[in-house]
Structures are given as C-alpha cells and as structure tokens.
N, C-alpha and C. Protein backbone atom coordinates (compact mmCIF):
# COMPACT_ATOMS: atom_id res chain seq x y z
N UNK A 1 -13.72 13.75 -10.52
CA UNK A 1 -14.01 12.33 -10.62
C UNK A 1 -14.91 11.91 -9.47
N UNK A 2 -15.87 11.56 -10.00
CA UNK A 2 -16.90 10.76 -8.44
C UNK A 2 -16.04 9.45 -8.09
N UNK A 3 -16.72 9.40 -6.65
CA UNK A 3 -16.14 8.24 -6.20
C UNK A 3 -16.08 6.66 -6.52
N UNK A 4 -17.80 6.76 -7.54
CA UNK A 4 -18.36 5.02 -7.69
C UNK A 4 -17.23 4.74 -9.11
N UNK A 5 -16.44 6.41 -10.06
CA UNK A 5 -15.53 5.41 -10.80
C UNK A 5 -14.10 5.05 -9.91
N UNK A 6 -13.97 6.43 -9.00
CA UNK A 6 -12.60 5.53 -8.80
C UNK A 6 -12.74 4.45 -8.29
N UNK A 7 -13.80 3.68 -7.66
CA UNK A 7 -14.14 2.19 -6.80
C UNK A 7 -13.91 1.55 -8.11
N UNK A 8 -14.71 1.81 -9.58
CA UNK A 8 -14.11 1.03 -10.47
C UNK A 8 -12.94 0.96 -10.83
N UNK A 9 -11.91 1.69 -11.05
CA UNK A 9 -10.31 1.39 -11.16
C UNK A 9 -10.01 1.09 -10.30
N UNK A 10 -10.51 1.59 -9.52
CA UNK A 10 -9.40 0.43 -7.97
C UNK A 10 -9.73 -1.05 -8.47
N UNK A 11 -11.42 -1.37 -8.60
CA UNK A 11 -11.44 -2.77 -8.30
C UNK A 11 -10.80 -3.40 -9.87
N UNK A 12 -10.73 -2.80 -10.85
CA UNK A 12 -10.16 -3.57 -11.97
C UNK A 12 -8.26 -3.03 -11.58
N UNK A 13 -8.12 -2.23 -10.94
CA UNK A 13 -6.14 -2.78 -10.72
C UNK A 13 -6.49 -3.49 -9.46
N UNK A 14 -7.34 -3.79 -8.68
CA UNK A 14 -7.20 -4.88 -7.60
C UNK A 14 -7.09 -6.28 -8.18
N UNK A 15 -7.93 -6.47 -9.53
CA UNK A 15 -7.69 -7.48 -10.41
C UNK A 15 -6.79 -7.37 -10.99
N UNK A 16 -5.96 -7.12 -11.94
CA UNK A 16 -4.62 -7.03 -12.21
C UNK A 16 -3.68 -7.13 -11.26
N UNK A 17 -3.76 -6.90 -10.09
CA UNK A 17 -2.79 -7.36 -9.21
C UNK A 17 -2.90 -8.64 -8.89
N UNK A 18 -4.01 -8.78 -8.54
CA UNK A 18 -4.17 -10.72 -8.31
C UNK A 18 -3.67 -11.62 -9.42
N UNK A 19 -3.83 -10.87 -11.01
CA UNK A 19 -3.18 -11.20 -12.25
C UNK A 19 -2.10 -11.78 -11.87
N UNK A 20 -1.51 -10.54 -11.56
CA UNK A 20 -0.01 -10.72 -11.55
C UNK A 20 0.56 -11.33 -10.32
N UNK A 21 0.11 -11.63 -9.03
CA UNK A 21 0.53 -12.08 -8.51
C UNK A 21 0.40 -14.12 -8.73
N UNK A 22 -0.68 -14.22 -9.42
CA UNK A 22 -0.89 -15.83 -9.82
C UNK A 22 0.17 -15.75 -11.16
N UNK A 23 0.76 -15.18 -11.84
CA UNK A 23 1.31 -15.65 -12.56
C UNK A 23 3.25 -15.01 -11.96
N UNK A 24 3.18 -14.46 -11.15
CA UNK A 24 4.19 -14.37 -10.11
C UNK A 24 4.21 -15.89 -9.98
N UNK A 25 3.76 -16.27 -8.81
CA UNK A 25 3.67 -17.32 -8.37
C UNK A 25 3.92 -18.66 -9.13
N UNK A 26 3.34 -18.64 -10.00
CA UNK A 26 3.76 -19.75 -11.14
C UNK A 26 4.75 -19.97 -11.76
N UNK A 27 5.54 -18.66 -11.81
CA UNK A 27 6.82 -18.82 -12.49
C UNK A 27 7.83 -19.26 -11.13
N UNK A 28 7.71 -18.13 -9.77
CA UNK A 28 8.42 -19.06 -8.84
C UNK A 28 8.30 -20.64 -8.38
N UNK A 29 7.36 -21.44 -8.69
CA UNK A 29 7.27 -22.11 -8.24
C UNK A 29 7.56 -23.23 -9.27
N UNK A 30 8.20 -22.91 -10.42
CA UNK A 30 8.91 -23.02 -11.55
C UNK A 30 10.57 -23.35 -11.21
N UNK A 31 10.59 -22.52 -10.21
CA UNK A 31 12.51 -22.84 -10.28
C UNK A 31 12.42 -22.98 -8.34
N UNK A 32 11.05 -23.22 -8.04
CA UNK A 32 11.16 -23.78 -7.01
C UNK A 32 12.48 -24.88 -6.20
N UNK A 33 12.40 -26.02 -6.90
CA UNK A 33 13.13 -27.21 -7.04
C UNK A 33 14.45 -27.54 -8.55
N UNK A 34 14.65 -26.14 -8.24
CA UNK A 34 16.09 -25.92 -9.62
C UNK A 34 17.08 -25.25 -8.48
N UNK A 35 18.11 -25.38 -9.32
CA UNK A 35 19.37 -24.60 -8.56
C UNK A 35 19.54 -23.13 -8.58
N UNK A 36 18.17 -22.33 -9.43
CA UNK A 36 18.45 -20.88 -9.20
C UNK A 36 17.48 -20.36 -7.98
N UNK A 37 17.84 -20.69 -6.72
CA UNK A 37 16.93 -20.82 -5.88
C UNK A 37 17.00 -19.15 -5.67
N UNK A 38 17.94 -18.52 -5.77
CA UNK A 38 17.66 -16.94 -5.49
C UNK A 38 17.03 -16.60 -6.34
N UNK A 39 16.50 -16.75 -7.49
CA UNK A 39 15.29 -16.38 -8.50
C UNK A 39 14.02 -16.80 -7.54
N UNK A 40 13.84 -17.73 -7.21
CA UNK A 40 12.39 -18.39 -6.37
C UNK A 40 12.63 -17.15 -5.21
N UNK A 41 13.38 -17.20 -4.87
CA UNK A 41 13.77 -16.12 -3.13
C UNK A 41 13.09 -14.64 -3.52
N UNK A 42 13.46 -14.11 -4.80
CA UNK A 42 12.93 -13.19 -5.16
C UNK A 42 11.78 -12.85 -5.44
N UNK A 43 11.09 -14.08 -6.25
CA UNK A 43 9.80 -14.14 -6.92
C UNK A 43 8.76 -14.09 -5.82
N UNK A 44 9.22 -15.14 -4.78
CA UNK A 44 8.34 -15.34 -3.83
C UNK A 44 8.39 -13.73 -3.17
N UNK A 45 8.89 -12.98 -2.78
CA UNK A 45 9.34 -11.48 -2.29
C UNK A 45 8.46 -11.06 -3.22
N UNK A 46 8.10 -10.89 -4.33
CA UNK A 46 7.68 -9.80 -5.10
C UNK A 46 5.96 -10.37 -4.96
N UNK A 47 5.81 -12.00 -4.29
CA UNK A 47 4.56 -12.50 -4.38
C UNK A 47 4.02 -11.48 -3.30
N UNK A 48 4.68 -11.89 -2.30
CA UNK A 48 4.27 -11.28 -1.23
C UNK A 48 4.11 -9.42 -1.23
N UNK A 49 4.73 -9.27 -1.56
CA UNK A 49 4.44 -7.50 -1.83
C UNK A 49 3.33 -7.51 -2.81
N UNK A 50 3.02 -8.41 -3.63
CA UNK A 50 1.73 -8.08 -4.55
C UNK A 50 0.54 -8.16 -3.55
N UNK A 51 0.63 -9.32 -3.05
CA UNK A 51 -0.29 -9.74 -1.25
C UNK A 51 -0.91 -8.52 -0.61
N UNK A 52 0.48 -8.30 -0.25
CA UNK A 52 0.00 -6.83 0.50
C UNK A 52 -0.68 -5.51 0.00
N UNK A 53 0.19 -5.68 -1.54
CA UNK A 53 -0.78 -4.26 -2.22
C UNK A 53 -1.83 -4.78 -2.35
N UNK A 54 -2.24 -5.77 -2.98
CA UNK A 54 -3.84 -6.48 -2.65
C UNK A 54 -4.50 -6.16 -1.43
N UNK A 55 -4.23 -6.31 -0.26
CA UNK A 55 -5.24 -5.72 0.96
C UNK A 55 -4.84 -4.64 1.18
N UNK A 56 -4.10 -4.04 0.79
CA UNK A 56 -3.87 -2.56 0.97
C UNK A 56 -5.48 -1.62 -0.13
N UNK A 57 -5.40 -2.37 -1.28
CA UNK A 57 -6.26 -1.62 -2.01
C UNK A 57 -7.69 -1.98 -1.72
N UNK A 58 -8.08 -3.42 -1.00
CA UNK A 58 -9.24 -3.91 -0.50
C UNK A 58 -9.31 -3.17 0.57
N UNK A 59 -8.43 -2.79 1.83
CA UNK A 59 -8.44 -1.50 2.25
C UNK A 59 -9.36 -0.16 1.90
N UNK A 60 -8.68 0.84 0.63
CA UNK A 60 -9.06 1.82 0.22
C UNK A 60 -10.41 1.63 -0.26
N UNK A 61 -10.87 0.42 -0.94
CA UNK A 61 -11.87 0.57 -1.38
C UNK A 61 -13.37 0.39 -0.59
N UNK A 62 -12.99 -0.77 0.76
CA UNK A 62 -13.59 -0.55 1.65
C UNK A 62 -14.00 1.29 2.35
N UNK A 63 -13.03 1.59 2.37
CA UNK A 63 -12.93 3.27 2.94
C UNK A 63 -13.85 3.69 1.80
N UNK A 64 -13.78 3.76 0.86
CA UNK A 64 -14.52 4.24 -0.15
C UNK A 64 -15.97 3.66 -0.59
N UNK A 65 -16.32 2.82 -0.49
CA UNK A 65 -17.45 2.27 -0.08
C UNK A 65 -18.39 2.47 0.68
C-alpha cells in the first residue's frame, strides 16, 4: 500500500470520527438537563475519547505527510 492511500483512509476515518463525535455530543446534551445524568457522564467520556482519537490521527497523518 503507498502512503498517499493510507493518508486517504486515515483522512476519511478522521471524518467519521468527527461524525461520530457531533452526533455523540448531541445525544449527550440531550439528557444533559434530565435525571439520567450518568448517561450524559458517559456520553460526554466517550466525547472526549473521540477528541483525542481525532488528534491522535491528525497526529499520524501529519507524520505521514
């Protein structure tokens, strides 16, 4: 595999992660102001780990670049 495709799968799952982290986000911020606040506690947790795999892979692809 050359490198200019894996820069393309990285950068289309770097998009799918941002996917998923905006619609993460939307659903926590959904039961934000409800009484299942450990659902929001979680969601927001899983926002943030999407976060990070996000500059983790803006990372690699920089390196690869």
């Amino acid at each position: 595999m050359s490198t200019s495709s894996d820069i393309a799968e990285l950068s289309t799952v770097r998009t799918q992660v941002e996917d998923l982290t905006e619609r993460t986000l939307e659903v926590a911020q959904r039961y934000d102001d409800t009484s299942d606040s450990a659902v929001t506690t979680e969601l927001f947790a899983a926002e943030r780990a999407l976060v990070s795999a996000s500059r983790a892979l803006d990372r690699a692809l920089a390196l690869l670049a």
